[in-house]
C-alpha atoms as a PDB file:
ATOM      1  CA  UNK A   1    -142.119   3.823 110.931  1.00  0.00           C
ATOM      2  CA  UNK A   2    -145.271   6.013 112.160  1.00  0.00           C
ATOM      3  CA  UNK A   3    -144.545   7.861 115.399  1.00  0.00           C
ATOM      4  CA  UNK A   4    -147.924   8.841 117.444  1.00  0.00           C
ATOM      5  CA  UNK A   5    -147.374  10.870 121.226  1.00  0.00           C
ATOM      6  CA  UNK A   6    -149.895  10.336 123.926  1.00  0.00           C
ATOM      7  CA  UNK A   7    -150.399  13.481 126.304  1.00  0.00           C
ATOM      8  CA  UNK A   8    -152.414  13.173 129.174  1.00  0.00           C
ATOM      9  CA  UNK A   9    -152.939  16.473 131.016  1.00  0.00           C
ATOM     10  CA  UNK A  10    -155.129  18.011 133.709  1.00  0.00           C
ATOM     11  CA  UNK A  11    -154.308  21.990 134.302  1.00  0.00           C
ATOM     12  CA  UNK A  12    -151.025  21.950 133.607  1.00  0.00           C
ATOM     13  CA  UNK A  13    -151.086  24.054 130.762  1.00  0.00           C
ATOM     14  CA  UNK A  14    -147.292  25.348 131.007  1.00  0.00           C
ATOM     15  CA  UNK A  15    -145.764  22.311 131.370  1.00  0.00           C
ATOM     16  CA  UNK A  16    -147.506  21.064 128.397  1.00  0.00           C
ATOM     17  CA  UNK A  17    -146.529  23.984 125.963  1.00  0.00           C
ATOM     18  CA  UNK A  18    -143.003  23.055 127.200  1.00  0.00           C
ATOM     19  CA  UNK A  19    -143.635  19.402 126.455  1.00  0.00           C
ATOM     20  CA  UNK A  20    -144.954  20.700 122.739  1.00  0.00           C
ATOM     21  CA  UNK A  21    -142.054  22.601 121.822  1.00  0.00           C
ATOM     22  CA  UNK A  22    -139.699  19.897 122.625  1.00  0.00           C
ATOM     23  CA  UNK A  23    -141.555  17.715 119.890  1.00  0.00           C
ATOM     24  CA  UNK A  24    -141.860  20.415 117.378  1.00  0.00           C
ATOM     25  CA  UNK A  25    -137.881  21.100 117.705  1.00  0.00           C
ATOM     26  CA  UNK A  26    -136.831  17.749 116.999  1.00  0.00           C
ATOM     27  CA  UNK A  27    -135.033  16.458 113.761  1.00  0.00           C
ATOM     28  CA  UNK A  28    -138.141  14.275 112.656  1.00  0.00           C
ATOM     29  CA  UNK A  29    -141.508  15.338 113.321  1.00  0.00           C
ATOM     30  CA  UNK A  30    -144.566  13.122 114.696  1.00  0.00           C
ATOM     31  CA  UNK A  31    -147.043  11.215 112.657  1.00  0.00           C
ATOM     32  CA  UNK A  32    -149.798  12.611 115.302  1.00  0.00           C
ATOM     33  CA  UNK A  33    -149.882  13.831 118.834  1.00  0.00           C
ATOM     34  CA  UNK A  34    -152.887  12.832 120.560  1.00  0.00           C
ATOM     35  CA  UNK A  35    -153.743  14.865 123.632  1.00  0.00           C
ATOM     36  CA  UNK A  36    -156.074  13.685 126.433  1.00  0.00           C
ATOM     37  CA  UNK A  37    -157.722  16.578 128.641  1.00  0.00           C
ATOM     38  CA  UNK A  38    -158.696  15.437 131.922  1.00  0.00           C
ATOM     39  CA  UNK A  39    -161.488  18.542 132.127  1.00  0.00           C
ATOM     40  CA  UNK A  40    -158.421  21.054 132.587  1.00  0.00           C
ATOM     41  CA  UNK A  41    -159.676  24.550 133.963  1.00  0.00           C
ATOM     42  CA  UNK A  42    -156.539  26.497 133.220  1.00  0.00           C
ATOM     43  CA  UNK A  43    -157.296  27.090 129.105  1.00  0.00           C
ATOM     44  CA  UNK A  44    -155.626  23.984 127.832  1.00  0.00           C
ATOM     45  CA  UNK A  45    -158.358  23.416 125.190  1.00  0.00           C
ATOM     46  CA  UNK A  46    -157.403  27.140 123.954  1.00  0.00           C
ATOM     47  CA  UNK A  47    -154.464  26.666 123.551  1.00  0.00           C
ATOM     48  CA  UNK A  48    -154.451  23.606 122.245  1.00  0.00           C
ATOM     49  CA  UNK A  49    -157.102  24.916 119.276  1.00  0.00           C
ATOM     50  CA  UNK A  50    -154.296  27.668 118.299  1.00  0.00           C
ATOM     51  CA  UNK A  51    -151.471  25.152 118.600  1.00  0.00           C
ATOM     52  CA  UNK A  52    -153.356  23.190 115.451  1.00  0.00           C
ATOM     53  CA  UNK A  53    -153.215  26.087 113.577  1.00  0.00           C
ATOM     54  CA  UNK A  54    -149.282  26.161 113.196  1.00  0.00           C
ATOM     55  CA  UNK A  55    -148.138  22.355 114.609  1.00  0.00           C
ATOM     56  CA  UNK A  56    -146.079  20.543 111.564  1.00  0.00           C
ATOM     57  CA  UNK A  57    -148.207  17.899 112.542  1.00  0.00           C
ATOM     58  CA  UNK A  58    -151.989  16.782 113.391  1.00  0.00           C
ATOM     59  CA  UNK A  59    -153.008  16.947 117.096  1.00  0.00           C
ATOM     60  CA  UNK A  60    -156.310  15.411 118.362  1.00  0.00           C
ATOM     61  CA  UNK A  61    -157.383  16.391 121.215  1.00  0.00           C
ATOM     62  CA  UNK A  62    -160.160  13.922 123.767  1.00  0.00           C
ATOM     63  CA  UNK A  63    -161.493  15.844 126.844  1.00  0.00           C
ATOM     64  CA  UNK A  64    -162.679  13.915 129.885  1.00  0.00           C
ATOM     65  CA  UNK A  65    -165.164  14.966 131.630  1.00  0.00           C
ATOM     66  CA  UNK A  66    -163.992  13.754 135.475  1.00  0.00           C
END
């Protein structure tokens, strides 16, 4: 069974790093986490490029420009 995660997320940076280590701490890891950026301002796509570097799985990341 594939497992993909859906993140939507609009300056809320902190809360998503918290979401992000709960995934990466769990017994199994994800097939893909998928990320959508509602135009954050806070340095979500930052982060988000040096989470890729080190996540045990692939994360995609969309940005929408709203």
């Amino acid at each position: 069974m594939k497992i993909s995660v859906v993140i939507v997320t609009r300056n809320r940076k902190s809360v998503l790093a918290r979401c992000i280590d709960s995934l990466m701490s769990q017994v199994s890891f994800l097939d893909e986490l998928l990320i959508v950026n509602n135009d954050s301002t806070d340095g979500t796509q930052n982060y988000v490029e040096r989470l890729k570097k080190r996540a045990p799985f692939p994360i995609r990341m969309v940005t929408e420009k709203k």
